[in-house]
C-alpha atoms as a PDB file:
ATOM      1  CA  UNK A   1     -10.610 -22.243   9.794  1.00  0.00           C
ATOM      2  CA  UNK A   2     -13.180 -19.648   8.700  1.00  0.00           C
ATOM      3  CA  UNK A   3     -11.955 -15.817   7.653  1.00  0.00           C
ATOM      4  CA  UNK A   4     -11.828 -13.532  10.829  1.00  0.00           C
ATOM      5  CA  UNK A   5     -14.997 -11.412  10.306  1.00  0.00           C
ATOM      6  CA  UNK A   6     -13.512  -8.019  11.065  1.00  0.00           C
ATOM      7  CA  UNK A   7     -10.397  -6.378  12.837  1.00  0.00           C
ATOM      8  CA  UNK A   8     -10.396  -5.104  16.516  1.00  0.00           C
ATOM      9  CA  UNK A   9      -9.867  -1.249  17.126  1.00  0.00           C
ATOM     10  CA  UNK A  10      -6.761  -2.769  19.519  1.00  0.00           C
ATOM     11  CA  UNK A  11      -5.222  -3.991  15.869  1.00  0.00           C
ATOM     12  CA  UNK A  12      -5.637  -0.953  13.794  1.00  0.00           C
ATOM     13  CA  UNK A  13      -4.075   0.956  16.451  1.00  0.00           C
ATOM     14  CA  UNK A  14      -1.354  -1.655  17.293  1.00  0.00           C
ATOM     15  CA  UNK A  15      -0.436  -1.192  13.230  1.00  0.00           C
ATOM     16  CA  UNK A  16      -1.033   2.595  13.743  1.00  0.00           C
ATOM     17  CA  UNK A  17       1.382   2.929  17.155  1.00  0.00           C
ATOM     18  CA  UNK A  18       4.307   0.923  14.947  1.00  0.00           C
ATOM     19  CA  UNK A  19       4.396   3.257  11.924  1.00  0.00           C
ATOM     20  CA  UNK A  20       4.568   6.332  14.054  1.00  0.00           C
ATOM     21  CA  UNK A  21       7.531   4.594  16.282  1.00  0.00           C
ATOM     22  CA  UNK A  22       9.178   3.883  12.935  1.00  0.00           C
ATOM     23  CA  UNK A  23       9.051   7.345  10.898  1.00  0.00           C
ATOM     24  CA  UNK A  24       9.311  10.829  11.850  1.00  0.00           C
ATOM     25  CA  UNK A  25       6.731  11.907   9.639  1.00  0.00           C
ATOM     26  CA  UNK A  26       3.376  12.929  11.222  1.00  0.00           C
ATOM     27  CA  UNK A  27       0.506  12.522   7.875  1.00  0.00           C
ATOM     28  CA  UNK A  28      -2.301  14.865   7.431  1.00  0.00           C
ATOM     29  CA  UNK A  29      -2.580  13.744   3.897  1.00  0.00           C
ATOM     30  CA  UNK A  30      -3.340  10.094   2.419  1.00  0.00           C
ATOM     31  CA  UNK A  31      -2.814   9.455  -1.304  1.00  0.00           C
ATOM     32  CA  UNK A  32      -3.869   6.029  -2.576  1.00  0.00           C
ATOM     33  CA  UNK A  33      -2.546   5.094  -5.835  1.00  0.00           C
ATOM     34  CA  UNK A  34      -4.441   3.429  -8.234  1.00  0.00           C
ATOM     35  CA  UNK A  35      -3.203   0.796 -10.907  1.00  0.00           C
ATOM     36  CA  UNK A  36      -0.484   2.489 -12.671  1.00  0.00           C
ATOM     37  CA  UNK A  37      -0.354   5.409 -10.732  1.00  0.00           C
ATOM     38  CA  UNK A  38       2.755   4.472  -8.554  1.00  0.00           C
ATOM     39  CA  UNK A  39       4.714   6.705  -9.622  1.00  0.00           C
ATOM     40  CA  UNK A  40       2.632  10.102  -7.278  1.00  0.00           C
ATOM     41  CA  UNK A  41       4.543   8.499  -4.293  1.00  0.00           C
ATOM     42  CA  UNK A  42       8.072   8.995  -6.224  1.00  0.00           C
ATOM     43  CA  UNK A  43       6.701  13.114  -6.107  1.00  0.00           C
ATOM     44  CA  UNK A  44       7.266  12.961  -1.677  1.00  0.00           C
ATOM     45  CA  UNK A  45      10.077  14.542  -0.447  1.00  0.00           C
ATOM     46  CA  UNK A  46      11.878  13.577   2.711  1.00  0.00           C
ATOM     47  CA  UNK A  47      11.546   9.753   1.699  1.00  0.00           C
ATOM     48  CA  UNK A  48      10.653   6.813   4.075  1.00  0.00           C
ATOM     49  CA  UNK A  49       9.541   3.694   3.053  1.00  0.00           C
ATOM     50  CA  UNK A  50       8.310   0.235   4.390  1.00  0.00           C
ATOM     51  CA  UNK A  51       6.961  -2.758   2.332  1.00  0.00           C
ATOM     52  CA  UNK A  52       3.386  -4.060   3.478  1.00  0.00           C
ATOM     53  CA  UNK A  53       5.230  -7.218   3.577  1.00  0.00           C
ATOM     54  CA  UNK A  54       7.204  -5.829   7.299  1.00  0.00           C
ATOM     55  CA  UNK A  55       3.924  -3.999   8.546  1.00  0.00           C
ATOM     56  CA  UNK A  56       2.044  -5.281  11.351  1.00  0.00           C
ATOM     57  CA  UNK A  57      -1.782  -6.495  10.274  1.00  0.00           C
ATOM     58  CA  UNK A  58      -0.980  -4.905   6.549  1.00  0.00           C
ATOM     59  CA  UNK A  59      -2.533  -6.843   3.656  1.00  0.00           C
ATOM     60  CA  UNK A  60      -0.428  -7.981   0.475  1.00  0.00           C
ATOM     61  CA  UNK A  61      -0.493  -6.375  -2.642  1.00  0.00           C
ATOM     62  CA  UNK A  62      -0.667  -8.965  -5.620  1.00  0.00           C
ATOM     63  CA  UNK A  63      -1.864  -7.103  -8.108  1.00  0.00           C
ATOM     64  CA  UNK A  64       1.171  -6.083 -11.279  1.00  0.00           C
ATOM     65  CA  UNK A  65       1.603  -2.119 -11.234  1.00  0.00           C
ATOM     66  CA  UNK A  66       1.090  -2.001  -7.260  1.00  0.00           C
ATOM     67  CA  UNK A  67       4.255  -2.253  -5.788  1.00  0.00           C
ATOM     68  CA  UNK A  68       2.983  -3.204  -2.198  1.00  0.00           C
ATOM     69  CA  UNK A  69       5.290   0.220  -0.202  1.00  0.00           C
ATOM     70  CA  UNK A  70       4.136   2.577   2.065  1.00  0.00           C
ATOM     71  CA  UNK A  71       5.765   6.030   1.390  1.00  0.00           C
ATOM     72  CA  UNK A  72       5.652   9.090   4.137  1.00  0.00           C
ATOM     73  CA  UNK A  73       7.574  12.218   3.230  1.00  0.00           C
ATOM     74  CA  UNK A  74       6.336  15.719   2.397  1.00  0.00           C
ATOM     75  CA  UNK A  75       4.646  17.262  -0.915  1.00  0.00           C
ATOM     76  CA  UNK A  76       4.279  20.800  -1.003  1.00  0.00           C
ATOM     77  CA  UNK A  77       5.266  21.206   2.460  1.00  0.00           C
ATOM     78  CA  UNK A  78       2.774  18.783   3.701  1.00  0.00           C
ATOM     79  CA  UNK A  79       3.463  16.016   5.442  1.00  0.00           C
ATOM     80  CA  UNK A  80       1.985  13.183   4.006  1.00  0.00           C
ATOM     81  CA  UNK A  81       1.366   8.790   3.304  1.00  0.00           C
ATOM     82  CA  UNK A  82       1.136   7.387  -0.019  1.00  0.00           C
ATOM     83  CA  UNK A  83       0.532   3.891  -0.971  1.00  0.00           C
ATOM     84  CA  UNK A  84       1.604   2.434  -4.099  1.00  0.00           C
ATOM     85  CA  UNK A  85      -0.658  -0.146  -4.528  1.00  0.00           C
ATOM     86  CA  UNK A  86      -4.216  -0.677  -2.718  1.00  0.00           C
ATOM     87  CA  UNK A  87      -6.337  -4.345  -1.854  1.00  0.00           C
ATOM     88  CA  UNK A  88      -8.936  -5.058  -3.773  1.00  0.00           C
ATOM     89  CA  UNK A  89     -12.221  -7.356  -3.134  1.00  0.00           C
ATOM     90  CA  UNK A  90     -10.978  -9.637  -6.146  1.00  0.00           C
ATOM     91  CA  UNK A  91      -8.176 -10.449  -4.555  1.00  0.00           C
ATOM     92  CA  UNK A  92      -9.745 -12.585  -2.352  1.00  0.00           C
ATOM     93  CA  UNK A  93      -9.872  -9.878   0.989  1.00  0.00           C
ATOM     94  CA  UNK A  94     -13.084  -9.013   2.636  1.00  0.00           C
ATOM     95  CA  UNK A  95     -13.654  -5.575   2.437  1.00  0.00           C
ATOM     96  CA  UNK A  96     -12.694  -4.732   6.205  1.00  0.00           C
ATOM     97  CA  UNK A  97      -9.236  -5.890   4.808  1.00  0.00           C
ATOM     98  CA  UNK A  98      -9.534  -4.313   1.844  1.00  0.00           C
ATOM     99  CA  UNK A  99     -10.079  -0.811   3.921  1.00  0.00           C
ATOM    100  CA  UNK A 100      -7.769  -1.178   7.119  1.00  0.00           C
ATOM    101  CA  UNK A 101      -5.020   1.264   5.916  1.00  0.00           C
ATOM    102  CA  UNK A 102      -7.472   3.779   6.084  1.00  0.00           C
ATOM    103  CA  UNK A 103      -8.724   3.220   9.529  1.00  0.00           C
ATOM    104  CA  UNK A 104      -4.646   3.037  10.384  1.00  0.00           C
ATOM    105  CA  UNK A 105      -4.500   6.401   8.812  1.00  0.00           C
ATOM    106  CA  UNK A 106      -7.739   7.993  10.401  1.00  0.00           C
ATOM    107  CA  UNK A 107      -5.462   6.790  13.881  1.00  0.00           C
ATOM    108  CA  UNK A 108      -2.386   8.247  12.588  1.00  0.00           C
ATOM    109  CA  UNK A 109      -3.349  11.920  12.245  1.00  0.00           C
ATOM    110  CA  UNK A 110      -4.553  12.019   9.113  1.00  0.00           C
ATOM    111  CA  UNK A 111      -7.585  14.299   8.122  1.00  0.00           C
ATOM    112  CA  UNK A 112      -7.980  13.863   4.491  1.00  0.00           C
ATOM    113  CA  UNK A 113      -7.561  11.289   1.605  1.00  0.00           C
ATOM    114  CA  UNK A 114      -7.119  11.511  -1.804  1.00  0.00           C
ATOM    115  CA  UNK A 115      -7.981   8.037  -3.559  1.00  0.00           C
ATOM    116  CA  UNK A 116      -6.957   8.087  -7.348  1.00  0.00           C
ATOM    117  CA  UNK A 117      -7.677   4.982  -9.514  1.00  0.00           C
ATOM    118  CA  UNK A 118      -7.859   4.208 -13.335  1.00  0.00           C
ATOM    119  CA  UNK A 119     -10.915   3.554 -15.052  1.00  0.00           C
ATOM    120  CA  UNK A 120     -12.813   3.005 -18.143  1.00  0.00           C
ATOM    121  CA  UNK A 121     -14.794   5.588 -19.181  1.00  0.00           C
ATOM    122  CA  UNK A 122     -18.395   5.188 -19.648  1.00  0.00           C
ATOM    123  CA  UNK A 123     -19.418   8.900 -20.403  1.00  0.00           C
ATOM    124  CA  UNK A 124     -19.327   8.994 -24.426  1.00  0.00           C
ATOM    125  CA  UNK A 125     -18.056  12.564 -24.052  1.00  0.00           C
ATOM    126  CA  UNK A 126     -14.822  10.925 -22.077  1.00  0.00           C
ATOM    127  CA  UNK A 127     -11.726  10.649 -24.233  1.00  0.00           C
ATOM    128  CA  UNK A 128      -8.844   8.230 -23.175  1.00  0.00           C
ATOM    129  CA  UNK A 129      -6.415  10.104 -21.221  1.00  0.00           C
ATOM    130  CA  UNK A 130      -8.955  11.721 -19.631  1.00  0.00           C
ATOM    131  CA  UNK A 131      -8.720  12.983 -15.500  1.00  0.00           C
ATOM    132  CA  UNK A 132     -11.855  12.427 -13.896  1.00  0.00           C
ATOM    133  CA  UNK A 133     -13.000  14.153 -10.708  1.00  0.00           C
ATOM    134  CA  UNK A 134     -15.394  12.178  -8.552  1.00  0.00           C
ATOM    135  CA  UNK A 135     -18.517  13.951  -7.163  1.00  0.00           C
ATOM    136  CA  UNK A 136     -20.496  10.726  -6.207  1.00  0.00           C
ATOM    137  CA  UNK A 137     -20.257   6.820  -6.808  1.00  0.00           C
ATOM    138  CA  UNK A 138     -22.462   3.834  -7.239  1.00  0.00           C
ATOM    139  CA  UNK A 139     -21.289   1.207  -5.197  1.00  0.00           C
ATOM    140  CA  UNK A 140     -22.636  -2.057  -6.935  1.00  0.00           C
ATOM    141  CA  UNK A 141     -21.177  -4.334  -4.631  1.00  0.00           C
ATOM    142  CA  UNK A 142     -22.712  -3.003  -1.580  1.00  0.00           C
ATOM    143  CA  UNK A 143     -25.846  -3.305  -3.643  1.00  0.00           C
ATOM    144  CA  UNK A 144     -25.053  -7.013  -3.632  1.00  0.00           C
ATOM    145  CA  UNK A 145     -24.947  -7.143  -0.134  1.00  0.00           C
ATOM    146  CA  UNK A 146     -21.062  -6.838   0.964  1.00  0.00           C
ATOM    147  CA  UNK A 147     -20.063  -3.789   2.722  1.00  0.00           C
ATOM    148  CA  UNK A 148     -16.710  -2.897   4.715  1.00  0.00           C
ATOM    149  CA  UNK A 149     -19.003  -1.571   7.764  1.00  0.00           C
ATOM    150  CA  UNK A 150     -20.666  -4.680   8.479  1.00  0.00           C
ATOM    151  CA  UNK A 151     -20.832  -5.850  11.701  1.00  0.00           C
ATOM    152  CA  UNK A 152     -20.415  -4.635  15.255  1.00  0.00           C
ATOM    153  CA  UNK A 153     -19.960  -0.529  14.651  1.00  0.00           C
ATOM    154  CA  UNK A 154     -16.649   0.542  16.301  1.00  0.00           C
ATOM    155  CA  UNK A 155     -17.742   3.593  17.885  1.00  0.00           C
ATOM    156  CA  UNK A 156     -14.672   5.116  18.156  1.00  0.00           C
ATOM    157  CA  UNK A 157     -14.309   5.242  14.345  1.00  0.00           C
ATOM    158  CA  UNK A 158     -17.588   6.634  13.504  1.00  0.00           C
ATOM    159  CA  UNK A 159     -21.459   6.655  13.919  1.00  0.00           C
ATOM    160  CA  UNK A 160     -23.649   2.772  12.729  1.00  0.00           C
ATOM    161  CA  UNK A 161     -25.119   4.962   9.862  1.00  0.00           C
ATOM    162  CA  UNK A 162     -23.106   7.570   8.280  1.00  0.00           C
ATOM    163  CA  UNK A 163     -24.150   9.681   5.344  1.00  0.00           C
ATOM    164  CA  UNK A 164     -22.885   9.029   1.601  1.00  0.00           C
ATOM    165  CA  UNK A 165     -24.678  12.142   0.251  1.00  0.00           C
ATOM    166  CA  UNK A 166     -21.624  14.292   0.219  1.00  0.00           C
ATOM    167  CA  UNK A 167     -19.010  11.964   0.539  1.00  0.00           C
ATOM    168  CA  UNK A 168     -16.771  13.384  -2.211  1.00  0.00           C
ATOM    169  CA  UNK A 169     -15.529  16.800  -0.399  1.00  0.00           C
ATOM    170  CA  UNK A 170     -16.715  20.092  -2.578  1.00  0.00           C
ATOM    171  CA  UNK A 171     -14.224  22.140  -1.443  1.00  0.00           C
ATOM    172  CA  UNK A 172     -11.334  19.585  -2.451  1.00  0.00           C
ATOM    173  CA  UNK A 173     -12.923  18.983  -6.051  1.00  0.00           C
ATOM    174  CA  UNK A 174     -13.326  22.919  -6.477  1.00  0.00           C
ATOM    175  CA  UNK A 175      -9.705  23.301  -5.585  1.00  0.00           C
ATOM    176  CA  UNK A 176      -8.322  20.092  -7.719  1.00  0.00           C
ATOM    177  CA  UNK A 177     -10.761  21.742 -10.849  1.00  0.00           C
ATOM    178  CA  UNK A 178      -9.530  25.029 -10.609  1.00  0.00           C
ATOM    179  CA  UNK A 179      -5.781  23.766 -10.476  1.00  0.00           C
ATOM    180  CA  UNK A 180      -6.516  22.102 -13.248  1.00  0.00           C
ATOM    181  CA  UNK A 181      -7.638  24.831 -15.212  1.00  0.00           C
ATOM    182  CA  UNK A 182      -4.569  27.448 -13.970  1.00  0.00           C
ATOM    183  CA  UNK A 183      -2.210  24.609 -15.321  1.00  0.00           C
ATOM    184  CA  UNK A 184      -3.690  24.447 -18.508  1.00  0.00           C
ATOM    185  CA  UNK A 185      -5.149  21.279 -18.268  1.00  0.00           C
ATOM    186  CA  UNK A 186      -8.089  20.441 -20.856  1.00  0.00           C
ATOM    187  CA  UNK A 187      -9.015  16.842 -20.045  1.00  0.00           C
ATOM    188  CA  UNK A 188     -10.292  17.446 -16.323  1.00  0.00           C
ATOM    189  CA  UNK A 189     -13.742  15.864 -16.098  1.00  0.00           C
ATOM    190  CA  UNK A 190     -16.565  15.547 -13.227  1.00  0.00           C
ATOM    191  CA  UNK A 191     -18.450  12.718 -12.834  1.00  0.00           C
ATOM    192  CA  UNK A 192     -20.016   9.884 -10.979  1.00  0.00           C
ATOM    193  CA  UNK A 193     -17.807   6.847 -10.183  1.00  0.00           C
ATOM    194  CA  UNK A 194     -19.339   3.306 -10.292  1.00  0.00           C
ATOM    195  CA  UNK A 195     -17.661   0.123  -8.225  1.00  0.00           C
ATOM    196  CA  UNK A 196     -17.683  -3.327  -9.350  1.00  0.00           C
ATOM    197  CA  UNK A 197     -16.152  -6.468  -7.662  1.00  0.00           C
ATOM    198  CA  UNK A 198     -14.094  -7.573 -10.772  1.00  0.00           C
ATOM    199  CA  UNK A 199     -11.815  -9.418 -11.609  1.00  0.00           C
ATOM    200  CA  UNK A 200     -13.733  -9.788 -14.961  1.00  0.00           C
ATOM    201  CA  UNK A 201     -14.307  -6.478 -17.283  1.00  0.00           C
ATOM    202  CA  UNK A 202     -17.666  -5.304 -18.101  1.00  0.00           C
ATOM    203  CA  UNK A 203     -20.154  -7.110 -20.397  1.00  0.00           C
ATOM    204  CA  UNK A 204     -21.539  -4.828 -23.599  1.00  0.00           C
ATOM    205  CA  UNK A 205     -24.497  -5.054 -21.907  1.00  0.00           C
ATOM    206  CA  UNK A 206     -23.545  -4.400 -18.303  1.00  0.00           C
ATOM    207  CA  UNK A 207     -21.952  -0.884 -19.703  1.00  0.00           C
ATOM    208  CA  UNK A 208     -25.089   0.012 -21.273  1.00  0.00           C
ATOM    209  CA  UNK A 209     -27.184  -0.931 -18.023  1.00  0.00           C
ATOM    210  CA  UNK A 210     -24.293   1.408 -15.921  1.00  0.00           C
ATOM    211  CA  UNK A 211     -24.368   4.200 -18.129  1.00  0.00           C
ATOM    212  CA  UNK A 212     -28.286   4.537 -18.170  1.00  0.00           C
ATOM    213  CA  UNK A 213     -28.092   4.573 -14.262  1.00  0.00           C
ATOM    214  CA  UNK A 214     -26.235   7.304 -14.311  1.00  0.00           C
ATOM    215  CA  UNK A 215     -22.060   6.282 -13.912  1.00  0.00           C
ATOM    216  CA  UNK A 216     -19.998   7.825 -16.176  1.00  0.00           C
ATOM    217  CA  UNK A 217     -17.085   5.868 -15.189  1.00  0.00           C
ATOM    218  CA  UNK A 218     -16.220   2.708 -14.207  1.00  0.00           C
ATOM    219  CA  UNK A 219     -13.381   0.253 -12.294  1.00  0.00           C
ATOM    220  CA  UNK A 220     -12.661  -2.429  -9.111  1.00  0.00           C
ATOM    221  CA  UNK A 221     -12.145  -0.047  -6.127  1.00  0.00           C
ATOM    222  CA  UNK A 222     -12.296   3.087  -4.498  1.00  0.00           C
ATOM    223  CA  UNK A 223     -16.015   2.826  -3.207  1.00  0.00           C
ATOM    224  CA  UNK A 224     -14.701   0.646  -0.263  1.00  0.00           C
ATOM    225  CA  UNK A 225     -12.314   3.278   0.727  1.00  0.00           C
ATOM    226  CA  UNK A 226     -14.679   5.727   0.619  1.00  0.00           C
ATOM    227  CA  UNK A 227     -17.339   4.234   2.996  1.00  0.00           C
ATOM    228  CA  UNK A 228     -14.653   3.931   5.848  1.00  0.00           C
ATOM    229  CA  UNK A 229     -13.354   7.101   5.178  1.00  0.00           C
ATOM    230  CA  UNK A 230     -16.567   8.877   5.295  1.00  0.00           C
ATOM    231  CA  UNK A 231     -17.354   6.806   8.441  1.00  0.00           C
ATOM    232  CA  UNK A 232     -13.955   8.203   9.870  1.00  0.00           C
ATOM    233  CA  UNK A 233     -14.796  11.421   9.471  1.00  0.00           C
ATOM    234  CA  UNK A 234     -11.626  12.264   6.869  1.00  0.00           C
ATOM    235  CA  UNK A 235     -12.189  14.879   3.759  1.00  0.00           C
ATOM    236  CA  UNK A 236     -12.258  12.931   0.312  1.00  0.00           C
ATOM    237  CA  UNK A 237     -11.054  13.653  -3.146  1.00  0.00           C
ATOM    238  CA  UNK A 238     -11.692  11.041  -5.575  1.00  0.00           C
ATOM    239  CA  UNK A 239      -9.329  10.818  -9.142  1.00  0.00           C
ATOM    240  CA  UNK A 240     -10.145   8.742 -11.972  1.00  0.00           C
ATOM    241  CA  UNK A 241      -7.741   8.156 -15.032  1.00  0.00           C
ATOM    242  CA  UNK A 242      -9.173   7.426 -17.741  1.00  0.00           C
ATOM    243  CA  UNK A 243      -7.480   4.702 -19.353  1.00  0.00           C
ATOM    244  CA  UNK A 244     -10.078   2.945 -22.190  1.00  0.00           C
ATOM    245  CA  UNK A 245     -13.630   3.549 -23.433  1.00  0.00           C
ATOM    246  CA  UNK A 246     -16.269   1.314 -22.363  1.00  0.00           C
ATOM    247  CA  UNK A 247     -17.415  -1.116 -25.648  1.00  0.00           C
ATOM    248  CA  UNK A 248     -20.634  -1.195 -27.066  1.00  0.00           C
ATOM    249  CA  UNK A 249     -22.023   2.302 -26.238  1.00  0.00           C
END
């Protein structure tokens, strides 16, 4: 039996209409954690937690460092969802898959998202340890032809053709920058984000080619979640850790 080629609006919101039944919490605010980065939902207050395993339509995490929980509680007084540990396109999920928490959230009440991931850092300027700020990304695998939107558009979601110019919210960067700088913080970056499919690391070569086009930057996710985000109409911060330099350049 062939992969299902995308998920109906009726099964987001089936996922969508359980999670509310089960937690008080109403989200504004999605956090995605990135590989390593578990530990941001361990910063909610007000704790409430279900394993993707006991979620309705959920993927499963397999990936070490994601530990496959969804998280709703409050940080700074906002209510909000974090999940430690995303789906990747290596894993072996098409990218509708890969993306359908966000949709769930989009249902759920939420209005922005705030994707963090770690990365190895292309810009020579970039030291390890590094926190970059995402103003743009290049999304290699769409360039190779796979993108989460494909197929019949869901109107309800969002428009067949929506914009990637400003994807990466202005406001929400200018606010994350200048937090940074109040705290003290010398390592924040800005810079442009580019997506491979993985699970293999970058060639010499294919780091050279990336950082002439322009990425300063580089890791296995994110870019999904941003196209269905964008289409949903949510606000988006992007967060890269840096967390190696790029060989070769």
């Amino acid at each position: 039996m062939s992969e299902k080629e995308s998920c109906t609006y009726e099964e987001y919101k089936q996922t969508s209409d359980w999670l509310l039944s089960k937690t008080k919490h109403r989200p504004i605010v999605a956090i995605v954690c990135g590989s390593g980065l578990g530990g941001l939902g361990e910063l909610l207050k007000d704790q409430q937690a279900f394993n993707y395993c006991d979620i309705p339509n959920f993927p499963k995490s397999t990936v070490p460092g994601h530990a496959g929980r969804l998280i709703f509680g409050n940080l700074s007084g906002k209510p909000c969802v974090c999940m430690q540990g995303r789906f990747h396109f290596y894993e072996g999920y098409p990218l509708w898959k890969v993306t359908f928490p966000v949709r769930v959230f989009h249902l759920m009440g939420v209005e922005a998202i705030i994707l963090t991931n770690a990365a190895g850092g292309l810009n020579q300027e970039f030291s390890v340890g590094d926190i970059m700020v995402i103003k743009d990304h290049i999304n290699m695998v769409g360039f190779a032809g796979q993108n989460p939107l494909f197929g019949h558009n869901e109107d309800r979601f969002g428009p067949r053709f929506p914009p990637m110019s400003d994807a990466y919210n202005k406001n929400m960067r200018s606010l994350l920058l200048a937090a940074g700088k109040e705290l003290g913080y010398n390592n924040m970056r800005e810079g442009v984000y580019c997506g491979l499919g993985g699970p293999n690391f970058e060639t010499i070569a294919e780091c050279r080619f990336l950082n002439k086009l322009g990425a300063d930057a580089v890791g296995m996710s994110t870019v999904h979640e941003v196209v269905v985000a964008r289409h949903c109409g949510l606000r988006i911060l992007g967060i890269s850790l840096i967390t190696n330099k790029a060989y070769g350049l």
